[in-house]
C-alpha atoms as a PDB file:
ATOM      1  CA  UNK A   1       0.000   0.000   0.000  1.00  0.00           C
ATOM      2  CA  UNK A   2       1.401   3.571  -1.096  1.00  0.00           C
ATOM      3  CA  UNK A   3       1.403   6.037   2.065  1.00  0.00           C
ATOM      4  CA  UNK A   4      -0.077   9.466   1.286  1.00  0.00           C
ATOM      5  CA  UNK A   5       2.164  12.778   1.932  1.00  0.00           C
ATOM      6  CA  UNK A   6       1.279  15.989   1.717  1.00  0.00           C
ATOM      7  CA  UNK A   7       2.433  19.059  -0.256  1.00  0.00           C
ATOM      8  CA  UNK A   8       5.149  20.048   2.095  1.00  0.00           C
ATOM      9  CA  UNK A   9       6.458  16.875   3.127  1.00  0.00           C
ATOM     10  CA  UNK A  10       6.583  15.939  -1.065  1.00  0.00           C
ATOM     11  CA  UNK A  11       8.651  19.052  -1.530  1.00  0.00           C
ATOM     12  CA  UNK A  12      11.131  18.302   1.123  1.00  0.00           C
ATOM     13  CA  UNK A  13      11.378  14.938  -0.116  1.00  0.00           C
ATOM     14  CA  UNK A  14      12.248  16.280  -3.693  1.00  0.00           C
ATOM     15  CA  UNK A  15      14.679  18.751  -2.117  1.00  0.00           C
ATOM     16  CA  UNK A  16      16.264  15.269  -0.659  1.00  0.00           C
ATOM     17  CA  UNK A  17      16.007  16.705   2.640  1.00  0.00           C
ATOM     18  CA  UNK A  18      15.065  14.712   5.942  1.00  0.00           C
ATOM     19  CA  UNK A  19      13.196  15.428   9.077  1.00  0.00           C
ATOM     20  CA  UNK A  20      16.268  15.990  11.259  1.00  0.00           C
ATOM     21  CA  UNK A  21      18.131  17.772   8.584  1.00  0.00           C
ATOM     22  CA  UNK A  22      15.216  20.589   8.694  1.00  0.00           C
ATOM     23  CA  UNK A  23      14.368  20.783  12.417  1.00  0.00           C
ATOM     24  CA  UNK A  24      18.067  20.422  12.983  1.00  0.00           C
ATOM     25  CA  UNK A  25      18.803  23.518  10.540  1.00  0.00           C
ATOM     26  CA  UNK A  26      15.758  25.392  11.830  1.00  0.00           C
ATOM     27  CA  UNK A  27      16.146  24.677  15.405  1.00  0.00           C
ATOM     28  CA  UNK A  28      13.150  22.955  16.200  1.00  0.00           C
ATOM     29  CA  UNK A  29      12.312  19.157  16.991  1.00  0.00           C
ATOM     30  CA  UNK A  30      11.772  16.624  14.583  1.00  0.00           C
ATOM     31  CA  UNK A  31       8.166  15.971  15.590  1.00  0.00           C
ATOM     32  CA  UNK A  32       7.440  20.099  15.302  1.00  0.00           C
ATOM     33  CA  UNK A  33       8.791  19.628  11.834  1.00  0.00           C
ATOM     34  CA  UNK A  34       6.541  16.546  10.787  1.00  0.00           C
ATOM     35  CA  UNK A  35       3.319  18.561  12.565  1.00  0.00           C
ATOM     36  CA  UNK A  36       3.786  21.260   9.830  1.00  0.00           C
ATOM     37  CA  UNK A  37       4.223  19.213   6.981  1.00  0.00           C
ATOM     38  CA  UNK A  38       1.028  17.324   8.507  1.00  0.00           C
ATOM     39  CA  UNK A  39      -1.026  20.270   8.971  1.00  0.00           C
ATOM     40  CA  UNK A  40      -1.439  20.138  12.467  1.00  0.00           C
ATOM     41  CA  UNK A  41       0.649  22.975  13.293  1.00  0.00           C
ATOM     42  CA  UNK A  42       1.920  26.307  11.478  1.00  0.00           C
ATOM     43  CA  UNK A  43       5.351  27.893  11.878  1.00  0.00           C
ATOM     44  CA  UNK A  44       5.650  30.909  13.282  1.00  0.00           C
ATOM     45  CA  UNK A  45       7.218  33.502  10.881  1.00  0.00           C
ATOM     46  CA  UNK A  46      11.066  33.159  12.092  1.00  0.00           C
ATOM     47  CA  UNK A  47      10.545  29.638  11.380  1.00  0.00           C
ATOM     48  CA  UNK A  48       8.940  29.583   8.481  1.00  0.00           C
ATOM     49  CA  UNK A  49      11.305  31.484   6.913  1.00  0.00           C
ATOM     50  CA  UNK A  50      14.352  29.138   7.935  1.00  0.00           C
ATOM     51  CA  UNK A  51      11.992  26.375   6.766  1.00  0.00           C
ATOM     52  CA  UNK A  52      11.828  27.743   3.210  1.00  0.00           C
ATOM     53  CA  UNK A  53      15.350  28.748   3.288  1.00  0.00           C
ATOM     54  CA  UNK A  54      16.502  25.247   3.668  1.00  0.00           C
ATOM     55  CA  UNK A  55      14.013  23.873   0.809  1.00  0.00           C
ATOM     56  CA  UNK A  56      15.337  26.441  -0.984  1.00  0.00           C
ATOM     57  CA  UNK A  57      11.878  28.723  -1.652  1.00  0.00           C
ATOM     58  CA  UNK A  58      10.232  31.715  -0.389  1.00  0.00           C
ATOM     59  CA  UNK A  59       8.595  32.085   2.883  1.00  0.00           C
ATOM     60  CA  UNK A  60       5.707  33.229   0.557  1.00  0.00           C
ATOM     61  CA  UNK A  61       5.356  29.739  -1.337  1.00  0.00           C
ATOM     62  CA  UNK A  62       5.550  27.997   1.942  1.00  0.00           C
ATOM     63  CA  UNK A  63       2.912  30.063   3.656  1.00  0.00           C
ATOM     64  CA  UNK A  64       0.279  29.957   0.254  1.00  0.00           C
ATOM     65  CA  UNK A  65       1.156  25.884   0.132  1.00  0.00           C
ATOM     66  CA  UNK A  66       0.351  26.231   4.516  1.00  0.00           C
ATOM     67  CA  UNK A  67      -2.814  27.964   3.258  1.00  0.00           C
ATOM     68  CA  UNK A  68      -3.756  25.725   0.672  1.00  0.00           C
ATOM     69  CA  UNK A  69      -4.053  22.501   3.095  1.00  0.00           C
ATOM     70  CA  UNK A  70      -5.529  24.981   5.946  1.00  0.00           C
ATOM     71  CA  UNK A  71      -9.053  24.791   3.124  1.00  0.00           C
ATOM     72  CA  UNK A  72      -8.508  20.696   2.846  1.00  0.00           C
ATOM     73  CA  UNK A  73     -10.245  18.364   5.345  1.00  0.00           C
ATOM     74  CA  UNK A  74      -7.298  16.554   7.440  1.00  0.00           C
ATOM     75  CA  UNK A  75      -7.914  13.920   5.720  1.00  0.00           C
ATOM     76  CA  UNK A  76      -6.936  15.414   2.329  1.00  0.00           C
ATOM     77  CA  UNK A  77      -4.124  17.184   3.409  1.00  0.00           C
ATOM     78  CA  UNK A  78      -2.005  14.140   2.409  1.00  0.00           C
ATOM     79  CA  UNK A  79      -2.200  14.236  -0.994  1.00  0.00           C
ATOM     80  CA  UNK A  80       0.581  12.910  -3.109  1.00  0.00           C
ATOM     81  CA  UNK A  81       1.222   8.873  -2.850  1.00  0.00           C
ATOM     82  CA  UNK A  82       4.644   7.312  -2.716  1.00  0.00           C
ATOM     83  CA  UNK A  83       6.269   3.781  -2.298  1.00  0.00           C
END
């Protein structure tokens, strides 16, 4: 069975970046890390912006992709399918 990610975990994947390599660069645990790319939390500004920074985007894209699976049902904030 293929898991389902969502938008922001996709994108760090493709960026070939890990869990601990973000919270480690951002200086935030691993679990914080997974909870935004899950939807169940938002980073503040400061960290948003050293998220994007290390997935090599603007703060902007990462707050309109945060917005985008704020209007999805939990649910259907995992999106894309891998494995």
């Amino acid at each position: 069975m293929k898991a389902k990610i969502s938008p922001l975990t996709a994108l760090r994947i493709e960026r070939d970046k890990t869990l601990a390599d973000i919270a480690s660069t951002v200086g935030v645990s691993v679990t914080y890390v997974s909870r935004w790319e899950s939807g169940q939390r938002t980073p503040n500004s400061v960290d948003g912006e050293k998220y994007a920074k290390v997935l090599g985007i603007s703060q902007e894209e990462v707050s309109a992709i945060i917005r985008e699976m704020d209007k999805l049902a939990p649910y259907e904030k995992l999106g894309e399918q891998v494995g």
